[in-house]
ModelCIF file with pLDDT and N, C-alpha, C, O atoms, coordinates in Angstrom:
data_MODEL
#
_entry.id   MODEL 
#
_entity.id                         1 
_entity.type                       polymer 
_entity.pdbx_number_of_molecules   1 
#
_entity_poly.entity_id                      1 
_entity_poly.type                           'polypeptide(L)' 
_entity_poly.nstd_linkage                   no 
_entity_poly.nstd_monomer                   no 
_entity_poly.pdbx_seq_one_letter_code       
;(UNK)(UNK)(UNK)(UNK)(UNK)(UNK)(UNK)(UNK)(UNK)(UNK)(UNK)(UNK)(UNK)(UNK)(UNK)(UNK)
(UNK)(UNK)(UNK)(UNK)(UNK)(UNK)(UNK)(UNK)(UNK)(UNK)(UNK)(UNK)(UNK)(UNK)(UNK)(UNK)
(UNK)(UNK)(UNK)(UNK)(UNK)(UNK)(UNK)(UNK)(UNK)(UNK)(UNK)(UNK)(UNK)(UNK)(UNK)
;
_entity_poly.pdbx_seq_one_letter_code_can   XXXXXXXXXXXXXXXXXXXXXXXXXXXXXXXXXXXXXXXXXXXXXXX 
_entity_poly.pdbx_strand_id                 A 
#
loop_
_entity_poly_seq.entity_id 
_entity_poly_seq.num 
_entity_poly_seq.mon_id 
_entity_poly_seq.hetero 
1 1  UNK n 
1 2  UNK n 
1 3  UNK n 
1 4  UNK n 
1 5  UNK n 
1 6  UNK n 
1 7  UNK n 
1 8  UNK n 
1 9  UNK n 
1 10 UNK n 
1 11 UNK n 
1 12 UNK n 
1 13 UNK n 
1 14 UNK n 
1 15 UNK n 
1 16 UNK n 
1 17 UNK n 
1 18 UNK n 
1 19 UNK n 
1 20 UNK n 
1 21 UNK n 
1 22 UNK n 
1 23 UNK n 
1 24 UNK n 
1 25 UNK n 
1 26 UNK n 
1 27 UNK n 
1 28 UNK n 
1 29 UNK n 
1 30 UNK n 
1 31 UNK n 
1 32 UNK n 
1 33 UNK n 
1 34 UNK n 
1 35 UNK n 
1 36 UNK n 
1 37 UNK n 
1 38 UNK n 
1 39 UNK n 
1 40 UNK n 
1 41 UNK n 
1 42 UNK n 
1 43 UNK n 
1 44 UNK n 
1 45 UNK n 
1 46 UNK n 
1 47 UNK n 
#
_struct_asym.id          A 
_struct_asym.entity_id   1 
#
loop_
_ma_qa_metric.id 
_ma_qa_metric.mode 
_ma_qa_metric.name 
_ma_qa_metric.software_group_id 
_ma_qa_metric.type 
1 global pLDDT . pLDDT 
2 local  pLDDT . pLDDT 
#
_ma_qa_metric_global.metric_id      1 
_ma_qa_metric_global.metric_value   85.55 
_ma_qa_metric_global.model_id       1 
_ma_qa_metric_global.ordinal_id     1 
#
loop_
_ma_qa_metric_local.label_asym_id 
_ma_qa_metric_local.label_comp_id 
_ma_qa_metric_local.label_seq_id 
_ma_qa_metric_local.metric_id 
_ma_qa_metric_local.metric_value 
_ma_qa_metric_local.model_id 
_ma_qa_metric_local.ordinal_id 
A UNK 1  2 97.00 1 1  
A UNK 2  2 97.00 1 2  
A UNK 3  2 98.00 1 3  
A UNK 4  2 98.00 1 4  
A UNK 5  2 98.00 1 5  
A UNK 6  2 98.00 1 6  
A UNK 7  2 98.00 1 7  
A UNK 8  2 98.00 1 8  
A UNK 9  2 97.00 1 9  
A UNK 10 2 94.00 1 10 
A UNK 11 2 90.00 1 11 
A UNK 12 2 84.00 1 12 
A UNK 13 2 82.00 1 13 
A UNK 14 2 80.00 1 14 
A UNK 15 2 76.00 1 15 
A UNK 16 2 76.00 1 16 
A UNK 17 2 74.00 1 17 
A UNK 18 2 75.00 1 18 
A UNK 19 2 77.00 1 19 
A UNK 20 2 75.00 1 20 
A UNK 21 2 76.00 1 21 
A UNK 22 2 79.00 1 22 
A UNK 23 2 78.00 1 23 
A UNK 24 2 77.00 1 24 
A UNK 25 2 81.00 1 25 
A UNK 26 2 81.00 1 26 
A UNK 27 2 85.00 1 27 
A UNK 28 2 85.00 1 28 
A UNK 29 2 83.00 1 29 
A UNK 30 2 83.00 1 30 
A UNK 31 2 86.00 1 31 
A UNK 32 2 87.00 1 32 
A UNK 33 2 87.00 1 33 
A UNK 34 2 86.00 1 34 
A UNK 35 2 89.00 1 35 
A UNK 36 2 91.00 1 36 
A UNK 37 2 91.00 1 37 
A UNK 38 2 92.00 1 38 
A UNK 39 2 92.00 1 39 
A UNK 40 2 91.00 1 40 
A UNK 41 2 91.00 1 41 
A UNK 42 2 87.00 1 42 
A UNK 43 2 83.00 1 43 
A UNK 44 2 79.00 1 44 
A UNK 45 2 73.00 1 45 
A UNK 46 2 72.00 1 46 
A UNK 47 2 74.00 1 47 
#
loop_
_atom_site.group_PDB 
_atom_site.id 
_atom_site.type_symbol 
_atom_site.label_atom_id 
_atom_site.label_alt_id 
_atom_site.label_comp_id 
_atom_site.label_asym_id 
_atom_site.label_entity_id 
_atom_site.label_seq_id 
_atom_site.pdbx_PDB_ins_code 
_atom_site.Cartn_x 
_atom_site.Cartn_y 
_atom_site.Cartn_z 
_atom_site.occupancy 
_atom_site.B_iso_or_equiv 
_atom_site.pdbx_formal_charge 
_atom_site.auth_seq_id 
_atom_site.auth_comp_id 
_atom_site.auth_asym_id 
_atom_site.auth_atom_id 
_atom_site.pdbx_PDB_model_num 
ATOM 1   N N  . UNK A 1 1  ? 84.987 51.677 168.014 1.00 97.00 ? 1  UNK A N  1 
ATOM 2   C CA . UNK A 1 1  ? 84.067 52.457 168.861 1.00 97.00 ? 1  UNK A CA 1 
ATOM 3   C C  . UNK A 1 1  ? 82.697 52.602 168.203 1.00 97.00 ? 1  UNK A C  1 
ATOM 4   O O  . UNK A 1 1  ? 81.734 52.478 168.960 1.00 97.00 ? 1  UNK A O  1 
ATOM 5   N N  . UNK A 1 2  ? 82.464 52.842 166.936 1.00 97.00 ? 2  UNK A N  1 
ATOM 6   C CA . UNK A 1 2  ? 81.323 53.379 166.144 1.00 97.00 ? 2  UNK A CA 1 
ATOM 7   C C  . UNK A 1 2  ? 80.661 52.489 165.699 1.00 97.00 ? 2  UNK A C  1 
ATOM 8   O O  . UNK A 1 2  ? 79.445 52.673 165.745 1.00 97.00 ? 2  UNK A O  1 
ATOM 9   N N  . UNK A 1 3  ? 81.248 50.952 164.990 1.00 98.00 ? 3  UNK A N  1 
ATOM 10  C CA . UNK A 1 3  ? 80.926 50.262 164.439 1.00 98.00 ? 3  UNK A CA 1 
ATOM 11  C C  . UNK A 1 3  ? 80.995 48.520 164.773 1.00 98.00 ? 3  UNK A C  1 
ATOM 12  O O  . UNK A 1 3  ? 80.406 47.621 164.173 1.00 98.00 ? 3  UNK A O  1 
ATOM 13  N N  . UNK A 1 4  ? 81.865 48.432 165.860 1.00 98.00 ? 4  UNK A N  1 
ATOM 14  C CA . UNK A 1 4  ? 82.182 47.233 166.188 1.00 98.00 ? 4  UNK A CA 1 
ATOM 15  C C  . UNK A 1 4  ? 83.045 46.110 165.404 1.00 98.00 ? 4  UNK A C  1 
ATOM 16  O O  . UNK A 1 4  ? 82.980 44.900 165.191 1.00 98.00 ? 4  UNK A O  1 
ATOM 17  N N  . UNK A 1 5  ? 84.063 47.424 165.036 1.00 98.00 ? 5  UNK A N  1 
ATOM 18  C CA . UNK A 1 5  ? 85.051 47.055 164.066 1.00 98.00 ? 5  UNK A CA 1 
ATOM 19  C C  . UNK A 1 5  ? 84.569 46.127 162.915 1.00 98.00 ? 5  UNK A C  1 
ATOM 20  O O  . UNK A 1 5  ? 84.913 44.978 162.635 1.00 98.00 ? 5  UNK A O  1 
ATOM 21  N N  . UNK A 1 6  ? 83.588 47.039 162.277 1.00 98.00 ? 6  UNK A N  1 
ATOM 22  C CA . UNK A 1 6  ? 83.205 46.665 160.909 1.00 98.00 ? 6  UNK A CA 1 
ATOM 23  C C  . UNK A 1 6  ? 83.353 48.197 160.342 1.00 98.00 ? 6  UNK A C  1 
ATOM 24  O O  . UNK A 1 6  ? 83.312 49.287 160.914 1.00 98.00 ? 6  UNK A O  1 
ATOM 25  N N  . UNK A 1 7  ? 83.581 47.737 158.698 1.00 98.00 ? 7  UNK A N  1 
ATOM 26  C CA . UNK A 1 7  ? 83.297 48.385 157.451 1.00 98.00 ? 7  UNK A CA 1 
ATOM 27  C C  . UNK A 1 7  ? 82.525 47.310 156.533 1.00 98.00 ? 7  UNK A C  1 
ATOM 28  O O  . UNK A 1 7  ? 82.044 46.220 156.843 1.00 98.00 ? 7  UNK A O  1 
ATOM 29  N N  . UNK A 1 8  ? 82.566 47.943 155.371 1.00 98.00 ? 8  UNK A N  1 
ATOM 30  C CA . UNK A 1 8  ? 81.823 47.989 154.238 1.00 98.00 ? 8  UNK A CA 1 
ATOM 31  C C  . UNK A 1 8  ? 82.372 46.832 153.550 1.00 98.00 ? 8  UNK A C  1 
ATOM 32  O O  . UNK A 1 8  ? 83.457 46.391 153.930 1.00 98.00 ? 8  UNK A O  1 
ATOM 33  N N  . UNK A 1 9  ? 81.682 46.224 152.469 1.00 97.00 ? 9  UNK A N  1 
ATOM 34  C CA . UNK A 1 9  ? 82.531 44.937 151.899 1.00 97.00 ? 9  UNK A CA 1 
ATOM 35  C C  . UNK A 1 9  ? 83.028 45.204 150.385 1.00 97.00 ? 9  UNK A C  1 
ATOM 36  O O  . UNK A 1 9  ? 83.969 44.719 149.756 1.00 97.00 ? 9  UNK A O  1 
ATOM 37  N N  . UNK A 1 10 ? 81.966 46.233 150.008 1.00 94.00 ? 10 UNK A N  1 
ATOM 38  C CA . UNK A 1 10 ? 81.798 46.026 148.402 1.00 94.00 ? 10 UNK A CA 1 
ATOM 39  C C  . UNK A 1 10 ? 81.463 47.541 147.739 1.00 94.00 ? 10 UNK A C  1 
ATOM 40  O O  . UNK A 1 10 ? 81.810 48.612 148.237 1.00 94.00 ? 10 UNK A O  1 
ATOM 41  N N  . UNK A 1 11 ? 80.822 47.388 146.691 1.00 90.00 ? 11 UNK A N  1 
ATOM 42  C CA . UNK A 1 11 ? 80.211 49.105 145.935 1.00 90.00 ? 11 UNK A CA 1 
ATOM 43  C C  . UNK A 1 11 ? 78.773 48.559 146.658 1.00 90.00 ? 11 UNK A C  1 
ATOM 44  O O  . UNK A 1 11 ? 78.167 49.404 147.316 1.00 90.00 ? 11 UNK A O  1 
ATOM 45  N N  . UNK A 1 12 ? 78.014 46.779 146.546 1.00 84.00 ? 12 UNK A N  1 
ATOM 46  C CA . UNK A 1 12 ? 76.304 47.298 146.992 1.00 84.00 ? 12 UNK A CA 1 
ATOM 47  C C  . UNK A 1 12 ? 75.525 47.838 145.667 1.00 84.00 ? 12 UNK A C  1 
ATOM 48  O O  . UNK A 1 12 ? 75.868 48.952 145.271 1.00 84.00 ? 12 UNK A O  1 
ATOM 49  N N  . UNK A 1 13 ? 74.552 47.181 144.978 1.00 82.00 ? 13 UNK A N  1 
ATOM 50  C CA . UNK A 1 13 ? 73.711 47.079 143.893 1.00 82.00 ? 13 UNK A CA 1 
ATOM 51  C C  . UNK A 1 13 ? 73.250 48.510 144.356 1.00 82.00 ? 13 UNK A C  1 
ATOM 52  O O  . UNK A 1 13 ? 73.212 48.886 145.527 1.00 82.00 ? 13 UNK A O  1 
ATOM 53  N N  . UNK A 1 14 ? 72.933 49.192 143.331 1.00 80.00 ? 14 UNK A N  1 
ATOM 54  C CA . UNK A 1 14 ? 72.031 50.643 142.810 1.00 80.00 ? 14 UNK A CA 1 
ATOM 55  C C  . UNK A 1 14 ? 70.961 49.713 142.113 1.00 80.00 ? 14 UNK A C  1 
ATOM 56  O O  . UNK A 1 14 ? 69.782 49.981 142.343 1.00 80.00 ? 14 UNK A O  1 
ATOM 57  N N  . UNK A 1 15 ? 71.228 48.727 141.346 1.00 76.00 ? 15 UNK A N  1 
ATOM 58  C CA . UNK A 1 15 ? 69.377 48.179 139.993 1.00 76.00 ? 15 UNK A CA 1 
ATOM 59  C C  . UNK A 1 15 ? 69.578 46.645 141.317 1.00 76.00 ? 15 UNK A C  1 
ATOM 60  O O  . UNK A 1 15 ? 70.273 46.302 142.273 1.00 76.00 ? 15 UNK A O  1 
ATOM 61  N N  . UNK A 1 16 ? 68.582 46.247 140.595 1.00 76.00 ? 16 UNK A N  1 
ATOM 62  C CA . UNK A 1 16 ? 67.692 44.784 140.942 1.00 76.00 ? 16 UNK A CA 1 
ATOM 63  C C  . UNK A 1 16 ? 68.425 44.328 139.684 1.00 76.00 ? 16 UNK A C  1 
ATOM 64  O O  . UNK A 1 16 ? 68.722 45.025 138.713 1.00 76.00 ? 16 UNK A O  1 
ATOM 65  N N  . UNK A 1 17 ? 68.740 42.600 139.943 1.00 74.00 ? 17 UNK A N  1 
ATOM 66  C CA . UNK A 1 17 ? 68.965 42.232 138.899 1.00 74.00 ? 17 UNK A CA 1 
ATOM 67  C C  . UNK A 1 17 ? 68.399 42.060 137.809 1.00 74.00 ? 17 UNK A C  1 
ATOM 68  O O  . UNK A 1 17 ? 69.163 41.799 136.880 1.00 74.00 ? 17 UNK A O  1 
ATOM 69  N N  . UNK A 1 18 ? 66.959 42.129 137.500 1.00 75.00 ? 18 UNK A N  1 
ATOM 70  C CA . UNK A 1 18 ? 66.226 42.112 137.172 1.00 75.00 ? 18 UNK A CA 1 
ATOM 71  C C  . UNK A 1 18 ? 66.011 43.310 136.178 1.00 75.00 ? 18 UNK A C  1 
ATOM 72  O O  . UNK A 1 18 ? 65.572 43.150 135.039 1.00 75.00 ? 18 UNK A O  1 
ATOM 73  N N  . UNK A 1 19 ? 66.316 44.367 136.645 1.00 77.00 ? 19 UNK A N  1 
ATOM 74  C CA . UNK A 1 19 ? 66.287 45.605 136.326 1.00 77.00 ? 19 UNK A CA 1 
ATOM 75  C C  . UNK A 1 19 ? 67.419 45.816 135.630 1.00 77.00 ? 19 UNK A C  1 
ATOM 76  O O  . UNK A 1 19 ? 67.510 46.512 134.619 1.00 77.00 ? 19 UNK A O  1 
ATOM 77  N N  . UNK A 1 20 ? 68.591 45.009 136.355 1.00 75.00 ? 20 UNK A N  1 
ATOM 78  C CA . UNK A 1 20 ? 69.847 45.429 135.333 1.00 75.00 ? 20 UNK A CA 1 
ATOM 79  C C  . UNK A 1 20 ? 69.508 44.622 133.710 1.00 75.00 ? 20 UNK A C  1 
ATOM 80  O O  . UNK A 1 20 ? 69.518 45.159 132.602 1.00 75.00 ? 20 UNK A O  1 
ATOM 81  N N  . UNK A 1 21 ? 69.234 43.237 134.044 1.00 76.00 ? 21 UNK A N  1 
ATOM 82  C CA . UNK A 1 21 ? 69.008 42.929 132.674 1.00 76.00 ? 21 UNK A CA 1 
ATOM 83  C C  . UNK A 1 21 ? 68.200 43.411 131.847 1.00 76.00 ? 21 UNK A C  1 
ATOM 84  O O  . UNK A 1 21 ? 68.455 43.207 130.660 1.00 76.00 ? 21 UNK A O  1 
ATOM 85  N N  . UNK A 1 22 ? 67.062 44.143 132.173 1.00 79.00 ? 22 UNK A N  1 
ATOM 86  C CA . UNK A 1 22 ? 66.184 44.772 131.791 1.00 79.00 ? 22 UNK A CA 1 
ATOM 87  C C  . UNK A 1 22 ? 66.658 45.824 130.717 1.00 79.00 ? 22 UNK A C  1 
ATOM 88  O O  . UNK A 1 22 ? 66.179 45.889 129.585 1.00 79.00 ? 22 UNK A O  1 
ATOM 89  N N  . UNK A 1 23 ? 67.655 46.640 131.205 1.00 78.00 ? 23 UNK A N  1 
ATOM 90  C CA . UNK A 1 23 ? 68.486 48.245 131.127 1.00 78.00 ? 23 UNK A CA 1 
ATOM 91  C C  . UNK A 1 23 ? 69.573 47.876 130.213 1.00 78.00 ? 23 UNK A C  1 
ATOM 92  O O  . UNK A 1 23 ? 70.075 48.720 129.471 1.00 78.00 ? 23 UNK A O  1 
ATOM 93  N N  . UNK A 1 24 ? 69.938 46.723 130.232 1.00 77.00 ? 24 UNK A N  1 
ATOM 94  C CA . UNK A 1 24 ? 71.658 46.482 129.851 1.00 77.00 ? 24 UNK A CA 1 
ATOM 95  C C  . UNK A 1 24 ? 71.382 45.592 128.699 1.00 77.00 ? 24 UNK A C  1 
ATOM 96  O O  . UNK A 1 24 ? 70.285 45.060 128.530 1.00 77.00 ? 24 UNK A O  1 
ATOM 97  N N  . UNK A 1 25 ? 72.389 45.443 127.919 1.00 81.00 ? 25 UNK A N  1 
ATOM 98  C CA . UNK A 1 25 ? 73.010 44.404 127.002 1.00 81.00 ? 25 UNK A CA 1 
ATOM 99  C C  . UNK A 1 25 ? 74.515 44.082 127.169 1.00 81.00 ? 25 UNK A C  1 
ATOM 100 O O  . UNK A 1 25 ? 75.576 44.704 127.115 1.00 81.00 ? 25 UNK A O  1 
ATOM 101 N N  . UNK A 1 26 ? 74.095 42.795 127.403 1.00 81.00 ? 26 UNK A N  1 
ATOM 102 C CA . UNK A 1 26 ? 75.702 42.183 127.243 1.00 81.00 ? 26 UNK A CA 1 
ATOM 103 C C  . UNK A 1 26 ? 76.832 42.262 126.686 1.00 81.00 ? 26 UNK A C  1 
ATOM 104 O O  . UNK A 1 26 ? 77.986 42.097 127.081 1.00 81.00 ? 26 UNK A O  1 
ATOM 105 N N  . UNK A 1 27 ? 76.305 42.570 125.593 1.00 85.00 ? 27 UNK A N  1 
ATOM 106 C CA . UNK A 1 27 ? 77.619 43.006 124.274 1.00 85.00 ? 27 UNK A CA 1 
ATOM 107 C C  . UNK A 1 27 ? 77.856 43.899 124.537 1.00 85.00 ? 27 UNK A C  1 
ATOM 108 O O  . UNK A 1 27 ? 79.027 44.055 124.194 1.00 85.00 ? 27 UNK A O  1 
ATOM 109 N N  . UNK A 1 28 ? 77.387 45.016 125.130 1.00 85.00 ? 28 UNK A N  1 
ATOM 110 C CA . UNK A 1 28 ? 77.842 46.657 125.351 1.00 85.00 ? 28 UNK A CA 1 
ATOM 111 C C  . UNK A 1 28 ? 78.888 46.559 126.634 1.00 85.00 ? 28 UNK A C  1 
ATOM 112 O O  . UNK A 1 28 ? 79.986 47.109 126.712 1.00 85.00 ? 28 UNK A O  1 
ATOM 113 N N  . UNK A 1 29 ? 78.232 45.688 127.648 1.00 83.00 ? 29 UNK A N  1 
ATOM 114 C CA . UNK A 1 29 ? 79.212 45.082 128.892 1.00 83.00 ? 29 UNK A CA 1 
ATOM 115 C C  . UNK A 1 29 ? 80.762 44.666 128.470 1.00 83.00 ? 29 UNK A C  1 
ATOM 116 O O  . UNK A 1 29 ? 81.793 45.104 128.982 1.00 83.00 ? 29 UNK A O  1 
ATOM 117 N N  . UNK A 1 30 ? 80.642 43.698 127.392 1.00 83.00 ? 30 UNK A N  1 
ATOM 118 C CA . UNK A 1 30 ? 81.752 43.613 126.819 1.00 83.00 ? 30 UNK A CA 1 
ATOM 119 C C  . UNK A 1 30 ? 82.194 43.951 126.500 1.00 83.00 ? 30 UNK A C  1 
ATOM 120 O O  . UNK A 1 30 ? 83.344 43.622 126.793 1.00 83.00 ? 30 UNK A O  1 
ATOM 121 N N  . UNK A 1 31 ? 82.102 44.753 125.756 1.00 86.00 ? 31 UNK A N  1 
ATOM 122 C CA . UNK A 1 31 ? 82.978 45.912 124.686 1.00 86.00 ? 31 UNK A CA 1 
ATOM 123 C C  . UNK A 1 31 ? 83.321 46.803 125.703 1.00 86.00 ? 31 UNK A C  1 
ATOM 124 O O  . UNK A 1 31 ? 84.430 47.281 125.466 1.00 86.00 ? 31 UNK A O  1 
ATOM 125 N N  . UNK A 1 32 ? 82.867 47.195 126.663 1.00 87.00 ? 32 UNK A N  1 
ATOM 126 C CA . UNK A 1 32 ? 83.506 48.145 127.507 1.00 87.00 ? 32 UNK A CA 1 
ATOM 127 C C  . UNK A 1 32 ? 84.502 47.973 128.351 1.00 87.00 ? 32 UNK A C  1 
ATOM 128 O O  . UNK A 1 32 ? 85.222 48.906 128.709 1.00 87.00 ? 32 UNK A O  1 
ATOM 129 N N  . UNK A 1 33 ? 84.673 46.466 128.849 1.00 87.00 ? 33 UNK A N  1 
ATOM 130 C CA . UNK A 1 33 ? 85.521 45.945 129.382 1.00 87.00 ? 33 UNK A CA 1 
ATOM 131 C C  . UNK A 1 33 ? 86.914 45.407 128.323 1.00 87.00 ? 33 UNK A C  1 
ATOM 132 O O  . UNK A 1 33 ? 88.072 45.310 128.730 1.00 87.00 ? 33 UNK A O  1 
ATOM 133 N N  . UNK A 1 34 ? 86.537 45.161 127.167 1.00 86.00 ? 34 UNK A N  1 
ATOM 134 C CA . UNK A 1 34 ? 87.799 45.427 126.095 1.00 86.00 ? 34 UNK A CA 1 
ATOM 135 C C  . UNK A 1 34 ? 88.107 46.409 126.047 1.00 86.00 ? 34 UNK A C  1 
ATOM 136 O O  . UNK A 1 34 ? 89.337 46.438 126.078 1.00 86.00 ? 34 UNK A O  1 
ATOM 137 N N  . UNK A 1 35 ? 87.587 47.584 125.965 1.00 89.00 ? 35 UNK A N  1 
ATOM 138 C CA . UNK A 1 35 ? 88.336 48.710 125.708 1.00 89.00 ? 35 UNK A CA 1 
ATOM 139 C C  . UNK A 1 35 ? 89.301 49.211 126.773 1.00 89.00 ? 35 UNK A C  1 
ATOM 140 O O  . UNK A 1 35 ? 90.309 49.862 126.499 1.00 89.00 ? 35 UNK A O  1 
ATOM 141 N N  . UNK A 1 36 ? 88.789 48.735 128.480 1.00 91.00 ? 36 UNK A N  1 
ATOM 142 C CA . UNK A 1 36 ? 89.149 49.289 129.291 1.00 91.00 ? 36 UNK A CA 1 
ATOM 143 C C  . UNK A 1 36 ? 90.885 47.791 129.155 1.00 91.00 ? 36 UNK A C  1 
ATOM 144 O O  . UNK A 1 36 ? 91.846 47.706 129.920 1.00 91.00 ? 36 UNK A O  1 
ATOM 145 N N  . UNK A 1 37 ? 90.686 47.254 128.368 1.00 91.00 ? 37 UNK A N  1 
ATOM 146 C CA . UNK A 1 37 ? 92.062 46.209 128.120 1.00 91.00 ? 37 UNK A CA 1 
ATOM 147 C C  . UNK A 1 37 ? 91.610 45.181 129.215 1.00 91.00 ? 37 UNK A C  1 
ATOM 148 O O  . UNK A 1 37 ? 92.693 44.645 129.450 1.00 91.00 ? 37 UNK A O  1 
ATOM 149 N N  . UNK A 1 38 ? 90.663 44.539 130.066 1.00 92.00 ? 38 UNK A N  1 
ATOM 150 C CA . UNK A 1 38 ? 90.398 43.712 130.470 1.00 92.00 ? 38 UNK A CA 1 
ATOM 151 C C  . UNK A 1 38 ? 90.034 42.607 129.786 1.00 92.00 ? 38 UNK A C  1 
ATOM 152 O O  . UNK A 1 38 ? 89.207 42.675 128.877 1.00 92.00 ? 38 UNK A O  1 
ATOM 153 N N  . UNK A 1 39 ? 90.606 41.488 130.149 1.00 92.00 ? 39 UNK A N  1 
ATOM 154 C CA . UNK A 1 39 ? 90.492 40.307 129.558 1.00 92.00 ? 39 UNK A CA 1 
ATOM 155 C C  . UNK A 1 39 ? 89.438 40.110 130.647 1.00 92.00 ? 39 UNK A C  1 
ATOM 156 O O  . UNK A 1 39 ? 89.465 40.565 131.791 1.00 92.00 ? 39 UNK A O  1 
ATOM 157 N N  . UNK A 1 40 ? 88.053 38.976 129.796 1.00 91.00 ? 40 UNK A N  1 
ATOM 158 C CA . UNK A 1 40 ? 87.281 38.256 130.732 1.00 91.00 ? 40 UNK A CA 1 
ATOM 159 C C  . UNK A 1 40 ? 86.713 36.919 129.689 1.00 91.00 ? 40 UNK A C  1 
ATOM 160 O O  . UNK A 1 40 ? 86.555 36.641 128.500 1.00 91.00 ? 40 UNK A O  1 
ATOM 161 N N  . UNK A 1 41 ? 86.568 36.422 130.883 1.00 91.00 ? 41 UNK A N  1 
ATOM 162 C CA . UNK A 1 41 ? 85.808 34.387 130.537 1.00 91.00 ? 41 UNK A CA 1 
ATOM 163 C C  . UNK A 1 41 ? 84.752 34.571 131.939 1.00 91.00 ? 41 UNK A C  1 
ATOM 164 O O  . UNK A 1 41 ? 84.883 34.770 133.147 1.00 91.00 ? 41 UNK A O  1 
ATOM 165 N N  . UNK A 1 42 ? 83.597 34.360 130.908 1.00 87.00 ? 42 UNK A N  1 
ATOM 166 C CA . UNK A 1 42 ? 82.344 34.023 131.765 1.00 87.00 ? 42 UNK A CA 1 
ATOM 167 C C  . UNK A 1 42 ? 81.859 32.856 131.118 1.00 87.00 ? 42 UNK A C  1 
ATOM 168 O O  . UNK A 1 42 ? 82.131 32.571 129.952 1.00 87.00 ? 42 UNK A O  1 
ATOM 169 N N  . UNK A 1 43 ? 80.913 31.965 132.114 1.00 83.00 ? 43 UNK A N  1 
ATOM 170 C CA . UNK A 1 43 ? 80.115 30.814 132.185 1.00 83.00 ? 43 UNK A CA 1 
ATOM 171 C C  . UNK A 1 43 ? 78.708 31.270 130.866 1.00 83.00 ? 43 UNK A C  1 
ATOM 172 O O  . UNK A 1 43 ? 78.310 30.666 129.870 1.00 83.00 ? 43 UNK A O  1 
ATOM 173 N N  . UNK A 1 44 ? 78.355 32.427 131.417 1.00 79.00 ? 44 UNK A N  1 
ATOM 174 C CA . UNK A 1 44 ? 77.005 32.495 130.821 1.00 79.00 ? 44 UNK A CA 1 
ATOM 175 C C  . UNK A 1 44 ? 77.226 33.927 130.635 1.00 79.00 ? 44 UNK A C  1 
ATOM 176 O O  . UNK A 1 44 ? 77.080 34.702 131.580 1.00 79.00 ? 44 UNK A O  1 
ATOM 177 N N  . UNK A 1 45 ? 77.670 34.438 129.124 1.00 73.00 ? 45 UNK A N  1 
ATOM 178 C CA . UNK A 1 45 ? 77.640 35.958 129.202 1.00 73.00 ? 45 UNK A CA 1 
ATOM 179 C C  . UNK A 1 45 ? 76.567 36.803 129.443 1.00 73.00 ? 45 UNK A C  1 
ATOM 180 O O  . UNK A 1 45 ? 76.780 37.958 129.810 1.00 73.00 ? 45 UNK A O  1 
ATOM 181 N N  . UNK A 1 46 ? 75.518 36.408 129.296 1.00 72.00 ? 46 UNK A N  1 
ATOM 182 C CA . UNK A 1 46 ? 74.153 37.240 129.595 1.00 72.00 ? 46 UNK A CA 1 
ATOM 183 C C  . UNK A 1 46 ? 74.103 37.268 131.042 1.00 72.00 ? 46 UNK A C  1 
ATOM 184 O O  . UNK A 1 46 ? 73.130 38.012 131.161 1.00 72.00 ? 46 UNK A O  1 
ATOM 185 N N  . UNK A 1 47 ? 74.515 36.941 132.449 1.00 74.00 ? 47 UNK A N  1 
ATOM 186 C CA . UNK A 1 47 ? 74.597 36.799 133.626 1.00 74.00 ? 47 UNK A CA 1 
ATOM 187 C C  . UNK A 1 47 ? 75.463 37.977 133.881 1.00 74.00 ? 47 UNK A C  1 
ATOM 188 O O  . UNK A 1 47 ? 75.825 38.241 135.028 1.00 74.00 ? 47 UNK A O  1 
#
């Protein structure tokens, strides 16, 4: 009725990417995702 049987897909960026790299370091990305016990493999860790 409201929406035409849509929702939402995702969370949707708060920074620009631009801005995130700006703000962030990679290694801190990482380490946070080890701690949380997530295993990850990326192409290009700075991405």
């Amino acid at each position: 009725i409201e929406t035409f049987g849509s929702t939402c897909h995702g969370a949707g960026r708060a920074l620009s990417r631009a801005k995130s790299r700006r703000n962030l370091d990679y290694t801190d990305v990482l380490a946070q995702l080890q701690q949380k016990g997530i295993s990850i493999r990326v192409a290009s860790p700075k991405l």
